[in-house]
PDB file of N, CA and C in Angstrom:
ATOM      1  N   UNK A   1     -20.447  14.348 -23.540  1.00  0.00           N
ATOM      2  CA  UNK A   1     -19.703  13.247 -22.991  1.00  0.00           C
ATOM      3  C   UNK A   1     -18.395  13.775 -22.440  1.00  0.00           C
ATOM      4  N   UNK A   2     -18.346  13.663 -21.483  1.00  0.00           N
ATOM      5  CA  UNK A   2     -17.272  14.244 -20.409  1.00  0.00           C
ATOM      6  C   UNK A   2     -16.535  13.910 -19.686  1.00  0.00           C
ATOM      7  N   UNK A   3     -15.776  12.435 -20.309  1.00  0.00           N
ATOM      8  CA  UNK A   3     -15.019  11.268 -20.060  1.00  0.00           C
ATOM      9  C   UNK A   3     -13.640  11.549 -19.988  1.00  0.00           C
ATOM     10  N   UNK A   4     -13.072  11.756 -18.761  1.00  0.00           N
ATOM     11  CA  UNK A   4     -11.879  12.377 -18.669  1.00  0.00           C
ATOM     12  C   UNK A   4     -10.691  10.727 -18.372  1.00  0.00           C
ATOM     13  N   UNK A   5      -9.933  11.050 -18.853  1.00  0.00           N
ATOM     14  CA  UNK A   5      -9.147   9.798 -18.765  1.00  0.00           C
ATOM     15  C   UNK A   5      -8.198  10.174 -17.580  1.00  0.00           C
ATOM     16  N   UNK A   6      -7.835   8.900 -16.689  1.00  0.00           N
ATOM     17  CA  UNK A   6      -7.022   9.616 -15.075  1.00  0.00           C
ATOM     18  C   UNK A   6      -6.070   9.040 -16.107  1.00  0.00           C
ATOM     19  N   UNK A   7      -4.603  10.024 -15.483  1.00  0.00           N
ATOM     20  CA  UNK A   7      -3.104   9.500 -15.775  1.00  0.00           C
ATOM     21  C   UNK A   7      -2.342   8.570 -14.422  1.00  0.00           C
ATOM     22  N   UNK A   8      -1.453   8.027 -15.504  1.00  0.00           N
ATOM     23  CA  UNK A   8      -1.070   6.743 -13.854  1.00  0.00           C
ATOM     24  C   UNK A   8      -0.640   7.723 -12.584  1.00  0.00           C
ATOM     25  N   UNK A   9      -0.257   8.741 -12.153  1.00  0.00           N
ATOM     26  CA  UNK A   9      -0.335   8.657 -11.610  1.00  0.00           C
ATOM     27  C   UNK A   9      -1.583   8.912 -10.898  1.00  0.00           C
ATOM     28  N   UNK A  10      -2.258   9.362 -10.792  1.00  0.00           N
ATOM     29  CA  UNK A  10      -3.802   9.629 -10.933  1.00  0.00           C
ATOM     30  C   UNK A  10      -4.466   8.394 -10.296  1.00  0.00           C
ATOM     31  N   UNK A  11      -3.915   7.380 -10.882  1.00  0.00           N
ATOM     32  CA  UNK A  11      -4.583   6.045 -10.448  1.00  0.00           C
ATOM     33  C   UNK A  11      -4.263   5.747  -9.665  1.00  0.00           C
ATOM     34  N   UNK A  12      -2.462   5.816  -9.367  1.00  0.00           N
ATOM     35  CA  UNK A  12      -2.073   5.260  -8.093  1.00  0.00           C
ATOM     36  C   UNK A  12      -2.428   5.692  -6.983  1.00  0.00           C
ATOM     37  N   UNK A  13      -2.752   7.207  -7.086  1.00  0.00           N
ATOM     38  CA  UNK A  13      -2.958   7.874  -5.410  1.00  0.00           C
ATOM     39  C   UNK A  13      -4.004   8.034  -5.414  1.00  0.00           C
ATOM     40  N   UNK A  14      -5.489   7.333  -6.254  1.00  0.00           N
ATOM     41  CA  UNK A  14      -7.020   7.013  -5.898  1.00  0.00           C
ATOM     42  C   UNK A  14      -6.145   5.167  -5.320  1.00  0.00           C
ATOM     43  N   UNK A  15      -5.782   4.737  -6.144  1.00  0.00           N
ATOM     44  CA  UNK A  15      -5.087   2.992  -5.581  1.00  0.00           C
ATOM     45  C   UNK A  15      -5.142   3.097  -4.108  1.00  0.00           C
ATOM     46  N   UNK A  16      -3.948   4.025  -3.703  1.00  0.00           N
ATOM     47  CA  UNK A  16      -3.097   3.954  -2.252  1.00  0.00           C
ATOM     48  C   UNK A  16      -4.153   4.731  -1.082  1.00  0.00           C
ATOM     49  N   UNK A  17      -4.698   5.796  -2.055  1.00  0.00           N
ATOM     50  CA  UNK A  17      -5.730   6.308  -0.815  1.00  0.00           C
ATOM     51  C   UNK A  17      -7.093   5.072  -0.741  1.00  0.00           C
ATOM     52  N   UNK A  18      -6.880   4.449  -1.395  1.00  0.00           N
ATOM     53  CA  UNK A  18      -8.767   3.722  -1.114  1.00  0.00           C
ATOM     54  C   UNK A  18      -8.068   2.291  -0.843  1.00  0.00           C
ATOM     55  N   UNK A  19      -6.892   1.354  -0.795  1.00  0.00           N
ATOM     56  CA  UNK A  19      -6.455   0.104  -0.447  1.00  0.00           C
ATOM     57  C   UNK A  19      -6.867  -0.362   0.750  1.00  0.00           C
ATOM     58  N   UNK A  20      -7.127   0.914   1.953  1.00  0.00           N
ATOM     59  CA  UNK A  20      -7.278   0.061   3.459  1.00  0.00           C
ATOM     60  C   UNK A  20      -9.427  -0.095   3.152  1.00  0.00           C
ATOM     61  N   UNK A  21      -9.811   0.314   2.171  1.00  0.00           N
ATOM     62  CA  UNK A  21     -11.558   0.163   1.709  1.00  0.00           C
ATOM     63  C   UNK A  21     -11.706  -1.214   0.677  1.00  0.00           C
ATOM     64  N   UNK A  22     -10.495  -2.166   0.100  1.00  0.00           N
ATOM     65  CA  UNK A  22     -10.559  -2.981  -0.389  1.00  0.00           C
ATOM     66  C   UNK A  22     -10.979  -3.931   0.064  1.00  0.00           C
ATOM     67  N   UNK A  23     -12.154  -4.636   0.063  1.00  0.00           N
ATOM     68  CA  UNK A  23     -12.591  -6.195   0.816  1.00  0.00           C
ATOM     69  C   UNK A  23     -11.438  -6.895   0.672  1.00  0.00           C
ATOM     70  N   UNK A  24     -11.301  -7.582   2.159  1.00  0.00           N
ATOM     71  CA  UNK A  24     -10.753  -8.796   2.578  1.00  0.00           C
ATOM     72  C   UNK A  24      -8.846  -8.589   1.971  1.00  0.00           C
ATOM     73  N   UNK A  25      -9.035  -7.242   2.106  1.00  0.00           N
ATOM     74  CA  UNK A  25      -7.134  -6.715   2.302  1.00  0.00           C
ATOM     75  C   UNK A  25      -6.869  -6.495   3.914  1.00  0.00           C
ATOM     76  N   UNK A  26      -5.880  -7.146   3.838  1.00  0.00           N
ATOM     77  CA  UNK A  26      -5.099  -7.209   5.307  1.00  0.00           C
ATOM     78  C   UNK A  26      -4.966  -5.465   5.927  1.00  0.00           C
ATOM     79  N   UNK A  27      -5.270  -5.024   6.814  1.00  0.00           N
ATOM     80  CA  UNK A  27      -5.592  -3.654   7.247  1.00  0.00           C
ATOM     81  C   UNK A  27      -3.962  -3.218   7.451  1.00  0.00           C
ATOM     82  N   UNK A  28      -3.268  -4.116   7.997  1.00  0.00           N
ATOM     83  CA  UNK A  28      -1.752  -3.483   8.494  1.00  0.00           C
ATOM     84  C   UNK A  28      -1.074  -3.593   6.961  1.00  0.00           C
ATOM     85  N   UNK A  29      -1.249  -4.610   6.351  1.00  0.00           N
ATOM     86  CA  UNK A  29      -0.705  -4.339   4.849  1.00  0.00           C
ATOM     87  C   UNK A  29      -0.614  -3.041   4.209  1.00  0.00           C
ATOM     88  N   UNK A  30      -1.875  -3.301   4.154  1.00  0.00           N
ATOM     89  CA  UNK A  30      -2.510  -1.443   3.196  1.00  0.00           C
ATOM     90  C   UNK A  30      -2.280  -0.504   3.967  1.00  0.00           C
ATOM     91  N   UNK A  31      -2.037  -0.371   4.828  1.00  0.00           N
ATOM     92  CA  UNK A  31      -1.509   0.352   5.739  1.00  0.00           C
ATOM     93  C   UNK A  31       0.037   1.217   5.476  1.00  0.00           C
ATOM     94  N   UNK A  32       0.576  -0.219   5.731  1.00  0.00           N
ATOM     95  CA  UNK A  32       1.784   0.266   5.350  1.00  0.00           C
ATOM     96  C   UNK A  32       2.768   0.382   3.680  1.00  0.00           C
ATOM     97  N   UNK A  33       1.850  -0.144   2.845  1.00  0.00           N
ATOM     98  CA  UNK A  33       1.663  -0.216   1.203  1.00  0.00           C
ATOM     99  C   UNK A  33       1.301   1.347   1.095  1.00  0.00           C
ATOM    100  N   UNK A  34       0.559   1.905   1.937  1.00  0.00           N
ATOM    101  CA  UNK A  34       0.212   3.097   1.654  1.00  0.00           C
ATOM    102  C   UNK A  34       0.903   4.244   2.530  1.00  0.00           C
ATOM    103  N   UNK A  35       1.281   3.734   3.555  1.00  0.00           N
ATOM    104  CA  UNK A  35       2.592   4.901   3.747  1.00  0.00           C
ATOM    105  C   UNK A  35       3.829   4.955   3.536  1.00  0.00           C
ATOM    106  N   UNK A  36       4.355   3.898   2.396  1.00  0.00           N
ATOM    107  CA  UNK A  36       5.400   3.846   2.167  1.00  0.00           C
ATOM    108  C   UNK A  36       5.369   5.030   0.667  1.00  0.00           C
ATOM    109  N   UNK A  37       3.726   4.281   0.009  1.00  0.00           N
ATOM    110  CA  UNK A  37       4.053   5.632  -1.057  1.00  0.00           C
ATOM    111  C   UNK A  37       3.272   6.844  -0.908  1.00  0.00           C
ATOM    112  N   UNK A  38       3.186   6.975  -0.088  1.00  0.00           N
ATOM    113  CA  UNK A  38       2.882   8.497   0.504  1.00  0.00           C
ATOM    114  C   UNK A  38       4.345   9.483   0.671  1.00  0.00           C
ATOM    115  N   UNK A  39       5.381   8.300   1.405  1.00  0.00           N
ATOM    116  CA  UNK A  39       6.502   8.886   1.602  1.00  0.00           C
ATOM    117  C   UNK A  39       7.320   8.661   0.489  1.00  0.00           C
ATOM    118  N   UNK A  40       7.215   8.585  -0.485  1.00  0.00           N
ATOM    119  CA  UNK A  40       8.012   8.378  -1.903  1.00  0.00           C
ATOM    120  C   UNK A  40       8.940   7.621  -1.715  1.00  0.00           C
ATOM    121  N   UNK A  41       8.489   6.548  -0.644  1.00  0.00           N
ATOM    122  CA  UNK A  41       9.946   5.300  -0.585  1.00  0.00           C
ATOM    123  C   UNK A  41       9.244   4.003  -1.009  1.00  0.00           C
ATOM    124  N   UNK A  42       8.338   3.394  -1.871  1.00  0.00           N
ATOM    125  CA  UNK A  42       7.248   2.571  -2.116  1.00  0.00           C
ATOM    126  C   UNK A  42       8.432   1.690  -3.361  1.00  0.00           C
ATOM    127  N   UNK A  43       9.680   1.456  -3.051  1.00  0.00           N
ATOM    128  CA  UNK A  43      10.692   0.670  -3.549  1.00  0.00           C
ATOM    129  C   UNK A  43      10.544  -0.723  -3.366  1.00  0.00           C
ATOM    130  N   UNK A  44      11.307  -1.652  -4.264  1.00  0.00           N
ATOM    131  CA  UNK A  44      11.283  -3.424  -3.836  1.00  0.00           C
ATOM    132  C   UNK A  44      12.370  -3.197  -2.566  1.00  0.00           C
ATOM    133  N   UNK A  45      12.556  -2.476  -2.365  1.00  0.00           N
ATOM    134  CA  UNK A  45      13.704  -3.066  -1.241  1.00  0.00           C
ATOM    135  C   UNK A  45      13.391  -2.686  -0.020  1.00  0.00           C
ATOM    136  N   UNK A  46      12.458  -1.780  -0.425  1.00  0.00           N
ATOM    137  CA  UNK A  46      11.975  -0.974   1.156  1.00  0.00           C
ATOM    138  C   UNK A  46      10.282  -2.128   1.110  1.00  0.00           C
ATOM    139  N   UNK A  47       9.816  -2.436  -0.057  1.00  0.00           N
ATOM    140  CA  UNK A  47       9.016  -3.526   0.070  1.00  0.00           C
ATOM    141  C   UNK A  47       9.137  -4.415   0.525  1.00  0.00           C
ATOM    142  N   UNK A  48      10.175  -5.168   0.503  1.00  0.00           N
ATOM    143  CA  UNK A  48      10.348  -6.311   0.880  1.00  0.00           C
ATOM    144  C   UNK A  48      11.286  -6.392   2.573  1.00  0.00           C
ATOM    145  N   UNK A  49      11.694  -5.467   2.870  1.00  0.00           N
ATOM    146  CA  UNK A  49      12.517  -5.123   4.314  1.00  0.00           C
ATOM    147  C   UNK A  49      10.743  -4.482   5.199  1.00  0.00           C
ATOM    148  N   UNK A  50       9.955  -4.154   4.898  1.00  0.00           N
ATOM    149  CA  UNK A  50       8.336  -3.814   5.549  1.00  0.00           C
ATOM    150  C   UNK A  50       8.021  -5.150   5.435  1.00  0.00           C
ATOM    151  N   UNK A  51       7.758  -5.939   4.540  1.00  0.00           N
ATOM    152  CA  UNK A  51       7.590  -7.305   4.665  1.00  0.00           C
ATOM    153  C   UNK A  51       7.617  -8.385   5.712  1.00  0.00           C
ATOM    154  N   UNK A  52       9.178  -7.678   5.495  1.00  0.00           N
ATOM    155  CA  UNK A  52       9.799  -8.856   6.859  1.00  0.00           C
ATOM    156  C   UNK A  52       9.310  -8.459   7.978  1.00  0.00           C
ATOM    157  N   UNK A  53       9.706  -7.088   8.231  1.00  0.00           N
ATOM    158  CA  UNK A  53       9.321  -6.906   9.868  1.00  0.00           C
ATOM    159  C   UNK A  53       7.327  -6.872   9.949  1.00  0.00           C
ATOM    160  N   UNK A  54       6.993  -7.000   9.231  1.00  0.00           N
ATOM    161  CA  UNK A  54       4.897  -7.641   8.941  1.00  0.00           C
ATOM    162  C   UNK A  54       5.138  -8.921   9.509  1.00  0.00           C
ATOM    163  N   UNK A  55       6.065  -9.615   8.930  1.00  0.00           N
ATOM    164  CA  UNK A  55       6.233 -11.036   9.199  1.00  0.00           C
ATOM    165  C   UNK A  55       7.145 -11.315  10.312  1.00  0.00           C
ATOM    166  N   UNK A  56       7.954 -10.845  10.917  1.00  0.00           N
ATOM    167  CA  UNK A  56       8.660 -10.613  12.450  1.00  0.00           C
ATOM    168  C   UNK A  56       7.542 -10.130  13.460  1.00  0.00           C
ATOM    169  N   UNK A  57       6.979  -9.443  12.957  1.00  0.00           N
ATOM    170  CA  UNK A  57       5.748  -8.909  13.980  1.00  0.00           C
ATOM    171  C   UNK A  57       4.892  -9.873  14.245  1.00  0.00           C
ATOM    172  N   UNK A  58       4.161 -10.648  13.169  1.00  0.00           N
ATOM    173  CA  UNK A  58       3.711 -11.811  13.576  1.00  0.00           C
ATOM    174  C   UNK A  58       3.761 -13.180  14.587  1.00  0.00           C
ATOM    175  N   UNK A  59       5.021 -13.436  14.034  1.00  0.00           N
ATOM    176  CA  UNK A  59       5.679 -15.207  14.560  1.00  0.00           C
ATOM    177  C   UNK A  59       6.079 -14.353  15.418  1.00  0.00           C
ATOM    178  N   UNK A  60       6.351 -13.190  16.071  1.00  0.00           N
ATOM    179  CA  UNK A  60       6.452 -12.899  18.123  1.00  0.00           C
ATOM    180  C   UNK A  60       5.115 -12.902  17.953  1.00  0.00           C
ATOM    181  N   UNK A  61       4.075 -12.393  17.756  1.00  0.00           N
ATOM    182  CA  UNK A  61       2.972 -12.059  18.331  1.00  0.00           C
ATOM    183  C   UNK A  61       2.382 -13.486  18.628  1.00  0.00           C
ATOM    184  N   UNK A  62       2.992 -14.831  18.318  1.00  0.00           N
ATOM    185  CA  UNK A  62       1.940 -16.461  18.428  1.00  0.00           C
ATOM    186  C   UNK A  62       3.314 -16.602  18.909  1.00  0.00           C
TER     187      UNK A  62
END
């Protein structure tokens, strides 16, 4: 039995690499959920300032 246990971080970067393969996740989301922690800036403040401009990008785009 050869049950290796992943460590968090382990989980997060199988998480961030496989998020844009999640059914019915927004593609530009995971997108950018995943290059924020690629670039070790995956912060609430840098979360929520990507947010906005997701949501600025939108209400111009209609």
């Amino acid at each position: 039995m050869d049950n290796k246990v992943k460590s968090g971080i382990e989980i997060l970067e199988d998480f961030f690499l496989n998020i844009t393969n999640i059914e019915n996740v927004d593609q530009v989301l995971a997108d950018s959920l995943a290059k924020l922690y690629q670039q070790g800036k995956l912060s609430d403040t840098n979360l929520k300032n990507e947010l906005q401009k997701l949501r600025d990008k939108d209400v111009n785009k209609n």
